[in-house]
PDB file of N, CA and C in Angstrom:
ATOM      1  N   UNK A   1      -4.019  11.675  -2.662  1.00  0.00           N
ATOM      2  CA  UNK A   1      -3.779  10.480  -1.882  1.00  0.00           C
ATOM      3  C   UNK A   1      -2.311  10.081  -1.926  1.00  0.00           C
ATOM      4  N   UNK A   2      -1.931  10.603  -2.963  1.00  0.00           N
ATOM      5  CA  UNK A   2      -0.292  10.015  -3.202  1.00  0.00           C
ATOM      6  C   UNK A   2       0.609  10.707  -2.138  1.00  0.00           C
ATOM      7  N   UNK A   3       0.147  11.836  -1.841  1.00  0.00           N
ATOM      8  CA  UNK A   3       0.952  12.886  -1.538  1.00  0.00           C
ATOM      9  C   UNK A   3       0.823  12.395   0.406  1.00  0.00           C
ATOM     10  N   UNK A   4      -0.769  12.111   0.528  1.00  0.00           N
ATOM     11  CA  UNK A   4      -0.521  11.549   2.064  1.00  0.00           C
ATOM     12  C   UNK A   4      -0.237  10.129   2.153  1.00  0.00           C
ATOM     13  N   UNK A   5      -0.303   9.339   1.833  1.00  0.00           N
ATOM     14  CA  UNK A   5       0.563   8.008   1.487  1.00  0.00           C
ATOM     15  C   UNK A   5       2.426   8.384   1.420  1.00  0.00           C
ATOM     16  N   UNK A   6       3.072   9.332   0.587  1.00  0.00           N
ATOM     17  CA  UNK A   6       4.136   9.410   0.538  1.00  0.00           C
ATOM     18  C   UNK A   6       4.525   9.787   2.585  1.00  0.00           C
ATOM     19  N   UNK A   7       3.912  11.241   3.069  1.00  0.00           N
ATOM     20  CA  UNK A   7       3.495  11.636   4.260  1.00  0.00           C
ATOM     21  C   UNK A   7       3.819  10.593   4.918  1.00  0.00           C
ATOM     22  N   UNK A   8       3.038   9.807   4.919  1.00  0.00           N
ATOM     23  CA  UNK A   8       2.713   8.200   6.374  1.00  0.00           C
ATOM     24  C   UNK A   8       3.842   7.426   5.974  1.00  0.00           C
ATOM     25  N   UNK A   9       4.706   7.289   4.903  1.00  0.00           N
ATOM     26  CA  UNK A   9       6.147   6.988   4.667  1.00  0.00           C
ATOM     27  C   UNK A   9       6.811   7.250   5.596  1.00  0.00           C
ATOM     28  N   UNK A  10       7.226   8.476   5.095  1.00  0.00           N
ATOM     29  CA  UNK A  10       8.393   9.232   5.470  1.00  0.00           C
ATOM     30  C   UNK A  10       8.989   8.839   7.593  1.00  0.00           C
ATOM     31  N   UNK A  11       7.258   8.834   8.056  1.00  0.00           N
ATOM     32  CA  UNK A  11       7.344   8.134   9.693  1.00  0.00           C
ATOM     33  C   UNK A  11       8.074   7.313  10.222  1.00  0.00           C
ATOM     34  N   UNK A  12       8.444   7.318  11.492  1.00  0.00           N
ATOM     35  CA  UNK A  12       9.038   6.065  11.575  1.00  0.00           C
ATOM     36  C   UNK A  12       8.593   4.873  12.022  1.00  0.00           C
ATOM     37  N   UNK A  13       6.944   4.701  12.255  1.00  0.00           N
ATOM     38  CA  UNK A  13       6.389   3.690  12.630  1.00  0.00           C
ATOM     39  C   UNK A  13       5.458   2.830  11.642  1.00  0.00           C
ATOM     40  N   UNK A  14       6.198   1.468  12.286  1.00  0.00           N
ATOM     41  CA  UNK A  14       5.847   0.526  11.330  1.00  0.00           C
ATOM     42  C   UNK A  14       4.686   0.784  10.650  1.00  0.00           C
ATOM     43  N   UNK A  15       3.605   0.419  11.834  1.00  0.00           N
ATOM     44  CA  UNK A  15       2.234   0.817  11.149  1.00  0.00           C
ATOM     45  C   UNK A  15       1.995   1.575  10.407  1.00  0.00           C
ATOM     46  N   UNK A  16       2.392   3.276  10.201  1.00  0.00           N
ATOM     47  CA  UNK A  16       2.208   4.159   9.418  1.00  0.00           C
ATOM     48  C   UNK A  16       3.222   4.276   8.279  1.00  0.00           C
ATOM     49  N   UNK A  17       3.927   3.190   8.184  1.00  0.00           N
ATOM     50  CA  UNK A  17       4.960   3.356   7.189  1.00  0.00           C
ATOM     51  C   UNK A  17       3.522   2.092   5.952  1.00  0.00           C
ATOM     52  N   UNK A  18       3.379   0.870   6.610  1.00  0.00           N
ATOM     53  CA  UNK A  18       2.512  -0.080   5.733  1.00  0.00           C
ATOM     54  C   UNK A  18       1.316   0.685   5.694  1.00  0.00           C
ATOM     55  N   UNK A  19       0.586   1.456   6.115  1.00  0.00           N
ATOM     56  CA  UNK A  19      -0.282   2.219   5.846  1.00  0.00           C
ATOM     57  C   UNK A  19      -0.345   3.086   4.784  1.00  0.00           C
ATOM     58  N   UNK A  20       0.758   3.756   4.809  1.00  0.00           N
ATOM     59  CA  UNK A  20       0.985   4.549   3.688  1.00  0.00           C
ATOM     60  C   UNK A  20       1.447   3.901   2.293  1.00  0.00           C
ATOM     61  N   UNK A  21       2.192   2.668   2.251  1.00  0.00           N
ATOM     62  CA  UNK A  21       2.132   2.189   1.091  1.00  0.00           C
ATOM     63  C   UNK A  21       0.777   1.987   0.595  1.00  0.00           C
ATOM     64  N   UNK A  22      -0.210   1.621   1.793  1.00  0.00           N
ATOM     65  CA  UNK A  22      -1.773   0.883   1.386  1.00  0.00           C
ATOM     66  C   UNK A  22      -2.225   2.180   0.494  1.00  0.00           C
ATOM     67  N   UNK A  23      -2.108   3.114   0.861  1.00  0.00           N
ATOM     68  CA  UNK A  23      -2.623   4.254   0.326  1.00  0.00           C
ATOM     69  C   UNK A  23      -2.109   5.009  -0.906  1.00  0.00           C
ATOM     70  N   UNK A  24      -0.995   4.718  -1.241  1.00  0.00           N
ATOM     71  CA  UNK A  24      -0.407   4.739  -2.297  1.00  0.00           C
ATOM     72  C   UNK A  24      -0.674   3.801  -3.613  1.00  0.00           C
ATOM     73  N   UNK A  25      -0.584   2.458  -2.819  1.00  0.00           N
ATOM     74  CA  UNK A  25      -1.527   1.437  -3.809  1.00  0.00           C
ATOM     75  C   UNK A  25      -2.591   1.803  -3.989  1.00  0.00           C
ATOM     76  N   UNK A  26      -3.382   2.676  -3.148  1.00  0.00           N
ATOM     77  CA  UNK A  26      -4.784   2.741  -3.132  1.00  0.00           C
ATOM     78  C   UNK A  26      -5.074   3.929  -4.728  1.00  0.00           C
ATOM     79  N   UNK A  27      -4.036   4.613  -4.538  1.00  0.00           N
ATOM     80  CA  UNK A  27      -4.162   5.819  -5.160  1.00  0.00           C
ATOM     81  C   UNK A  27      -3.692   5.714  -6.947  1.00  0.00           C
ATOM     82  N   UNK A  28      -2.687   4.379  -6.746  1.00  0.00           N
ATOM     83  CA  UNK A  28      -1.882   4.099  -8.013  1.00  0.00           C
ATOM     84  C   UNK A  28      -3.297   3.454  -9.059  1.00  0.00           C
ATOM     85  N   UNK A  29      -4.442   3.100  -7.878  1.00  0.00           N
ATOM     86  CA  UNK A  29      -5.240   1.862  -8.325  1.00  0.00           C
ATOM     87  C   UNK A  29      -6.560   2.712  -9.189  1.00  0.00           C
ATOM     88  N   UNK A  30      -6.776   3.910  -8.451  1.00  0.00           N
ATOM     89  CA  UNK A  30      -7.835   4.938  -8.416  1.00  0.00           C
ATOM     90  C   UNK A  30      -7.277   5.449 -10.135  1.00  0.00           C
ATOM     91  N   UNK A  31      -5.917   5.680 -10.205  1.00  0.00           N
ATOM     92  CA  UNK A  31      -5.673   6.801 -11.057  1.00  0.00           C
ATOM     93  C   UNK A  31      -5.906   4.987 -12.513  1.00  0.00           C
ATOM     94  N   UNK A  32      -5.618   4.654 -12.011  1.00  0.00           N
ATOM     95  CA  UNK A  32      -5.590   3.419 -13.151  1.00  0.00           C
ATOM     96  C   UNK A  32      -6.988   2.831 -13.794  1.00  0.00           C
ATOM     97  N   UNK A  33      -7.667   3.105 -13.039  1.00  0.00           N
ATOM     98  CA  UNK A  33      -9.429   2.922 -13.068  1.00  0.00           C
ATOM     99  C   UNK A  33      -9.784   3.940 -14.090  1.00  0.00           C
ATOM    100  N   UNK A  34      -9.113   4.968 -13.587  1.00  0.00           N
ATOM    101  CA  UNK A  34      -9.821   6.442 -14.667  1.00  0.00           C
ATOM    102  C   UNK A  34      -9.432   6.691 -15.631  1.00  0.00           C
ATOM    103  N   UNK A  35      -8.138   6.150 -16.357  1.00  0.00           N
ATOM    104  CA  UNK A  35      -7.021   6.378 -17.612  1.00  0.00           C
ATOM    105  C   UNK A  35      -7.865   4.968 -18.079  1.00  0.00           C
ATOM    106  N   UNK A  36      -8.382   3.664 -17.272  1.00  0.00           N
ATOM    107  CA  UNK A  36      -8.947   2.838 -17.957  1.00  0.00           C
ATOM    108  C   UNK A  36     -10.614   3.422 -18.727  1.00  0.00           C
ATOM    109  N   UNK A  37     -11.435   4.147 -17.783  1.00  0.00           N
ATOM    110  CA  UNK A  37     -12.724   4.455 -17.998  1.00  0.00           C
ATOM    111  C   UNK A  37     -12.801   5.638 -18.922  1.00  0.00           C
ATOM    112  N   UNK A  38     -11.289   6.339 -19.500  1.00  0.00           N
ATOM    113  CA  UNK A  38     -11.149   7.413 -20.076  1.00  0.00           C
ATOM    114  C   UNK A  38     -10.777   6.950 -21.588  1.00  0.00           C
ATOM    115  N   UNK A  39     -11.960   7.130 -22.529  1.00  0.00           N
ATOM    116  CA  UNK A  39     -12.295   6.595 -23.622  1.00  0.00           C
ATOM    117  C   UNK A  39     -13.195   7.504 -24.670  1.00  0.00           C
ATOM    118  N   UNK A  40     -12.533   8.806 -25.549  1.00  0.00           N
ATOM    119  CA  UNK A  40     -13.080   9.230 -25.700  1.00  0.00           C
ATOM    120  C   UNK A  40     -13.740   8.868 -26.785  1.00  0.00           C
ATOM    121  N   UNK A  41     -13.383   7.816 -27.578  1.00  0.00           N
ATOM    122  CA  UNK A  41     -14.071   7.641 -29.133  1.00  0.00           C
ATOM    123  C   UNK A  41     -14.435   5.970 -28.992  1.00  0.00           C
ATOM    124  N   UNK A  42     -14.213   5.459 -28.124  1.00  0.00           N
ATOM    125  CA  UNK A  42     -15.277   4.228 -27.574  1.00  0.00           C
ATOM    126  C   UNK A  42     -16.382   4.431 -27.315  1.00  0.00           C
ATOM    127  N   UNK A  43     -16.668   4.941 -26.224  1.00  0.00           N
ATOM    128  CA  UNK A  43     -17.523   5.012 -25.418  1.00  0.00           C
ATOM    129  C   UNK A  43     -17.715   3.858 -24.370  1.00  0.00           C
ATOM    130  N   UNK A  44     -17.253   2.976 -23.896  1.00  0.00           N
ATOM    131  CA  UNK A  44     -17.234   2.407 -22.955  1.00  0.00           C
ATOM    132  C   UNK A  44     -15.803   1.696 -22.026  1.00  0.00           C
ATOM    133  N   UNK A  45     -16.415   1.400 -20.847  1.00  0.00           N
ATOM    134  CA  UNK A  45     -14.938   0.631 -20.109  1.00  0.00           C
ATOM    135  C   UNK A  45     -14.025   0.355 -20.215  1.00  0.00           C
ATOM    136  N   UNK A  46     -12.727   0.268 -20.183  1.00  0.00           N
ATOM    137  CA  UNK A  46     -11.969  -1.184 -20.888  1.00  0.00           C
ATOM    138  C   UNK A  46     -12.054  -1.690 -19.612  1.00  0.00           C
ATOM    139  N   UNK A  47     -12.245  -3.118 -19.783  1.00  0.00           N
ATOM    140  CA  UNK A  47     -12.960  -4.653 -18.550  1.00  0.00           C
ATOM    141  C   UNK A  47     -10.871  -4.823 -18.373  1.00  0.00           C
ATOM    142  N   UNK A  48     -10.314  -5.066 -18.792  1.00  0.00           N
ATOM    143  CA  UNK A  48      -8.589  -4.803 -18.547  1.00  0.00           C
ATOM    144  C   UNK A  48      -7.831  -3.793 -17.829  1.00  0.00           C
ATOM    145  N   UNK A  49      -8.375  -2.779 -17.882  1.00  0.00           N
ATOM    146  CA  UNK A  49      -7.868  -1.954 -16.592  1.00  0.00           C
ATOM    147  C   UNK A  49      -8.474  -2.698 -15.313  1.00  0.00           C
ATOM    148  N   UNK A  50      -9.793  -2.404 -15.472  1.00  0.00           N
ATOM    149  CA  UNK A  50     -10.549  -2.808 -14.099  1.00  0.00           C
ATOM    150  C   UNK A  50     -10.064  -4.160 -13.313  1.00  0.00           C
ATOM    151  N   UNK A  51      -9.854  -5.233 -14.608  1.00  0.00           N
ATOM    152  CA  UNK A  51      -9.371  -6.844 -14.080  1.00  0.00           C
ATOM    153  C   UNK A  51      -7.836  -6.120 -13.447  1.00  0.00           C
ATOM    154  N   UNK A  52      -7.178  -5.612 -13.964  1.00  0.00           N
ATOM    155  CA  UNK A  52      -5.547  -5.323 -13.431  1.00  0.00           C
ATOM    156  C   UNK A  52      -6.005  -5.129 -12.124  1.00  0.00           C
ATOM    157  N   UNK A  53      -6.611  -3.951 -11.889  1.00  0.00           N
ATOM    158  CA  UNK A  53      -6.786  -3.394 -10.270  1.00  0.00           C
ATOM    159  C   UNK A  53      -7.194  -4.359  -9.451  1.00  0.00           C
ATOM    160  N   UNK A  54      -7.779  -5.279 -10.013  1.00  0.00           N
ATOM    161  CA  UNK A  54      -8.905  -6.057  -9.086  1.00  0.00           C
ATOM    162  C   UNK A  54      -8.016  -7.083  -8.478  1.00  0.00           C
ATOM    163  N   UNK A  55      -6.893  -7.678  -9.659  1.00  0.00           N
ATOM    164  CA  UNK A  55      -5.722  -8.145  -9.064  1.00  0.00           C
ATOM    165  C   UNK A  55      -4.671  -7.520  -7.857  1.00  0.00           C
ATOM    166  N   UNK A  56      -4.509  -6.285  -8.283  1.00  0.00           N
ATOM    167  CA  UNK A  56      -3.872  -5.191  -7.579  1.00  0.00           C
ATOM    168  C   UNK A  56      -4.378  -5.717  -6.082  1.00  0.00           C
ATOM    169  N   UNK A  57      -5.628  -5.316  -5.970  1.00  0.00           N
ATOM    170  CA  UNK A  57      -5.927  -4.592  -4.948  1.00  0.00           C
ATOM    171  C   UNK A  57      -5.916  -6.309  -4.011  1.00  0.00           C
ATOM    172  N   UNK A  58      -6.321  -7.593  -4.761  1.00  0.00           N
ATOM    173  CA  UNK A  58      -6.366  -8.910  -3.922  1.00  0.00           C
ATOM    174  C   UNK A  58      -4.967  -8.941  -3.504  1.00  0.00           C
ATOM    175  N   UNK A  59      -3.489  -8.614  -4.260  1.00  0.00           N
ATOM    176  CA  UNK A  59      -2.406  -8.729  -3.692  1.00  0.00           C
ATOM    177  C   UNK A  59      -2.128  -7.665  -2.899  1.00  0.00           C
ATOM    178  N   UNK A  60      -2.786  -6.573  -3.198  1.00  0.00           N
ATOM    179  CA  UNK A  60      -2.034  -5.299  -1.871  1.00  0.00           C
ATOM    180  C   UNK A  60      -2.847  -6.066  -0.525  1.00  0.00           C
ATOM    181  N   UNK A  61      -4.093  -6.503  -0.571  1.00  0.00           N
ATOM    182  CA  UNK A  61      -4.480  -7.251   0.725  1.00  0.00           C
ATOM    183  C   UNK A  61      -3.867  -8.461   0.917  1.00  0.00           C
ATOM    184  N   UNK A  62      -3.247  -9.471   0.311  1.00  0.00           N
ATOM    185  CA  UNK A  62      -2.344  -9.862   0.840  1.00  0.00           C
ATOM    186  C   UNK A  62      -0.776  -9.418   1.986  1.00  0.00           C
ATOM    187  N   UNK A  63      -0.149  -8.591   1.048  1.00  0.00           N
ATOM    188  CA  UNK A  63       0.782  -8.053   1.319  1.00  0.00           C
ATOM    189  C   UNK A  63       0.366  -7.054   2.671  1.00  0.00           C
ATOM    190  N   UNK A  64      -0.330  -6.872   3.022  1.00  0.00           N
ATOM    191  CA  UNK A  64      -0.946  -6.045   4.217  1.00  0.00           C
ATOM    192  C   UNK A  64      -1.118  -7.201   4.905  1.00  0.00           C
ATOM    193  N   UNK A  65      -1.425  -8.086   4.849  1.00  0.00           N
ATOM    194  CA  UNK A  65      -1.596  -9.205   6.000  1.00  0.00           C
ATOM    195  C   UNK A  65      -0.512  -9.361   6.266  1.00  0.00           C
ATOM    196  N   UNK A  66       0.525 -10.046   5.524  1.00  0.00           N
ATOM    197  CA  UNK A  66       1.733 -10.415   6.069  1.00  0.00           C
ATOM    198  C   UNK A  66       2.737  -9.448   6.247  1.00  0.00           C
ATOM    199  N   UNK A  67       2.454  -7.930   6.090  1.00  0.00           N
ATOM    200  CA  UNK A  67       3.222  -7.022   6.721  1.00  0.00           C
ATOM    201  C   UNK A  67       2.899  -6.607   8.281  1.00  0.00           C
ATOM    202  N   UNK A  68       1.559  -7.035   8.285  1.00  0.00           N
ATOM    203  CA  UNK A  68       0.471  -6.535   9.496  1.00  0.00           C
ATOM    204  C   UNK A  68       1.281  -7.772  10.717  1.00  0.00           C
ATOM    205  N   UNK A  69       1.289  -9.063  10.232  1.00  0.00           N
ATOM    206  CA  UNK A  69       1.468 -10.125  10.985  1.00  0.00           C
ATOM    207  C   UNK A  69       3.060 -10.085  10.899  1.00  0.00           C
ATOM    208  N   UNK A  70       4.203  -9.817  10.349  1.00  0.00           N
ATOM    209  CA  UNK A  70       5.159  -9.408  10.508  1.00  0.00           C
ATOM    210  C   UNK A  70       5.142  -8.225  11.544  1.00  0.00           C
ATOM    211  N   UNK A  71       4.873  -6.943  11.244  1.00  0.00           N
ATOM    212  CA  UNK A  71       4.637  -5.856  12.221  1.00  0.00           C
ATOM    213  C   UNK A  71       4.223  -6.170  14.002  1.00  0.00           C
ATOM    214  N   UNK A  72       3.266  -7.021  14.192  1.00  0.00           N
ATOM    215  CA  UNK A  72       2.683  -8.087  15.097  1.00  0.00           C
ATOM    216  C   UNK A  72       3.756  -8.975  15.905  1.00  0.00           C
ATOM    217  N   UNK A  73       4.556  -9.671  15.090  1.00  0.00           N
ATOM    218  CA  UNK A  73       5.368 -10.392  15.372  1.00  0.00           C
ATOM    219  C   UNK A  73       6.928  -9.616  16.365  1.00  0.00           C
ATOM    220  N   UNK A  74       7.185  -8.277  15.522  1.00  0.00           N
ATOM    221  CA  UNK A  74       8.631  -7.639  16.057  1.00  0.00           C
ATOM    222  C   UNK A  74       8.054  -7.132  17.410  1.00  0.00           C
ATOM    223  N   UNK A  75       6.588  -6.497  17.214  1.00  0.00           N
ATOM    224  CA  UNK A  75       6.641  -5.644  18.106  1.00  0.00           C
ATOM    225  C   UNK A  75       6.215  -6.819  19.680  1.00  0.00           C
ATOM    226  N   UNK A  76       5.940  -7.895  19.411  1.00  0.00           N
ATOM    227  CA  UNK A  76       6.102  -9.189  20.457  1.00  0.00           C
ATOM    228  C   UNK A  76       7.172  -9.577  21.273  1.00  0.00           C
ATOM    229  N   UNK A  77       8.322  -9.490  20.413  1.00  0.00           N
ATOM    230  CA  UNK A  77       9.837  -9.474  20.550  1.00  0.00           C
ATOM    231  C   UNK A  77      10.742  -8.684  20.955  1.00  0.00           C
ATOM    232  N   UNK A  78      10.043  -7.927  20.409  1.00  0.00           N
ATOM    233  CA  UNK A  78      11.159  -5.867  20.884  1.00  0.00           C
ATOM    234  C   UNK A  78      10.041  -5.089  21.504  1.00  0.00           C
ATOM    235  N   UNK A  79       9.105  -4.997  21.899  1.00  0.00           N
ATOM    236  CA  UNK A  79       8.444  -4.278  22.086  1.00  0.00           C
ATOM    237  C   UNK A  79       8.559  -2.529  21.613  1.00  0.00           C
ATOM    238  N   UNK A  80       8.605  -2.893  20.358  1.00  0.00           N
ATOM    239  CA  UNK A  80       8.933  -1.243  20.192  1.00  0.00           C
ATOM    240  C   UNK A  80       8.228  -1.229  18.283  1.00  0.00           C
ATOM    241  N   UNK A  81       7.438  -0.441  17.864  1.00  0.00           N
ATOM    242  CA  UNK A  81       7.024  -0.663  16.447  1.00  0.00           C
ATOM    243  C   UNK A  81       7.978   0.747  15.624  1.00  0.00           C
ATOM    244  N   UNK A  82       8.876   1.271  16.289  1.00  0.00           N
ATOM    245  CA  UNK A  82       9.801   1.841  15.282  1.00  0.00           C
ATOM    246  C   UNK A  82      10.471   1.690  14.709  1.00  0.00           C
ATOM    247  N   UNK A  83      10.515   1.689  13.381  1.00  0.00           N
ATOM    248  CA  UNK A  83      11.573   1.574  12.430  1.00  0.00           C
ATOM    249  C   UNK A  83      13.143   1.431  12.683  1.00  0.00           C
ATOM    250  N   UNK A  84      13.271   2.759  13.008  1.00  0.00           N
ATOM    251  CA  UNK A  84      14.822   3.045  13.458  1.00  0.00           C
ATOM    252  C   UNK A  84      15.006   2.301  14.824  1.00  0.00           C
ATOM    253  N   UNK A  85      14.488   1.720  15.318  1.00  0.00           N
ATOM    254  CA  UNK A  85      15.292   1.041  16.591  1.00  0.00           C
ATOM    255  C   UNK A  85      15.380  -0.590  16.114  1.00  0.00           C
ATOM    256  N   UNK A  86      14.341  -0.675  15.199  1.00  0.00           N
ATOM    257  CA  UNK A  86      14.533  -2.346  15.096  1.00  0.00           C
ATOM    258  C   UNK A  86      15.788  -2.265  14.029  1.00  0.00           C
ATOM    259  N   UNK A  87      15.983  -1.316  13.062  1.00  0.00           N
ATOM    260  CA  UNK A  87      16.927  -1.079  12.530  1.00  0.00           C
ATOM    261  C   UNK A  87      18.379  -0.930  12.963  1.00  0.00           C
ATOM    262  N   UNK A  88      18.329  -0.782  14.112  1.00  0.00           N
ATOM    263  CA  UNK A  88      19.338  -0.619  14.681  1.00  0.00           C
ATOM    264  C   UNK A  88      19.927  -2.307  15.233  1.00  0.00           C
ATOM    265  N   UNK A  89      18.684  -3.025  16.002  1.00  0.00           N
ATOM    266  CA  UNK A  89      19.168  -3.845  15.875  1.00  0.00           C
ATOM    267  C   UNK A  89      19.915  -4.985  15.222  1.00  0.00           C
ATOM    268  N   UNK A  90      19.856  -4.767  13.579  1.00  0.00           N
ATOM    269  CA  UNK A  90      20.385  -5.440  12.538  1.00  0.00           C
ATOM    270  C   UNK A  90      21.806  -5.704  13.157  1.00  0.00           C
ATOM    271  N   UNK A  91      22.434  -5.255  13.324  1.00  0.00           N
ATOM    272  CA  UNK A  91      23.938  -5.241  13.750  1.00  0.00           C
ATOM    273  C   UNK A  91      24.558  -5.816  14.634  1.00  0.00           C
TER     274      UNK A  91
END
């Protein structure tokens, strides 16, 4: 997942650029679940990994809203959701 998350980066459109972070979070969140559930002389959960992610994952859905409604907003204005052209306009 990391590897197609990095992928949907590298693009130049908005959408697939916040997409691919989602998926990267998604993936940072997955691997964090399993180093939490990976317990060999316990034998059970740790409830602290799982609470981290659970936070994780309420702020990566934040941060997707207001990238989504940012994203929403340029492409209203410029009509264009590429990176490099709104980039260009900085100047």
């Amino acid at each position: 997942m990391l590897t197609i998350g990095l992928f949907c980066v590298t693009r130049r459109n908005m959408i697939r650029i916040l997409l691919g972070i989602e998926i990267i979070l998604n993936a940072g969140n997955m691997m964090f679940v399993y180093f939490a559930s990976v317990n060999p002389g316990l034998g059970f959960v740790d409830p602290i990994g799982q609470s981290i992610v659970f936070m994780s994952i309420v702020t990566g859905g934040a941060v997707a809203s207001v990238g989504l409604a940012l994203i929403v907003n340029a492409y209203k204005q410029f009509k264009t959701t590429d990176a490099g052209e709104l980039r260009r306009l900085k100047w």
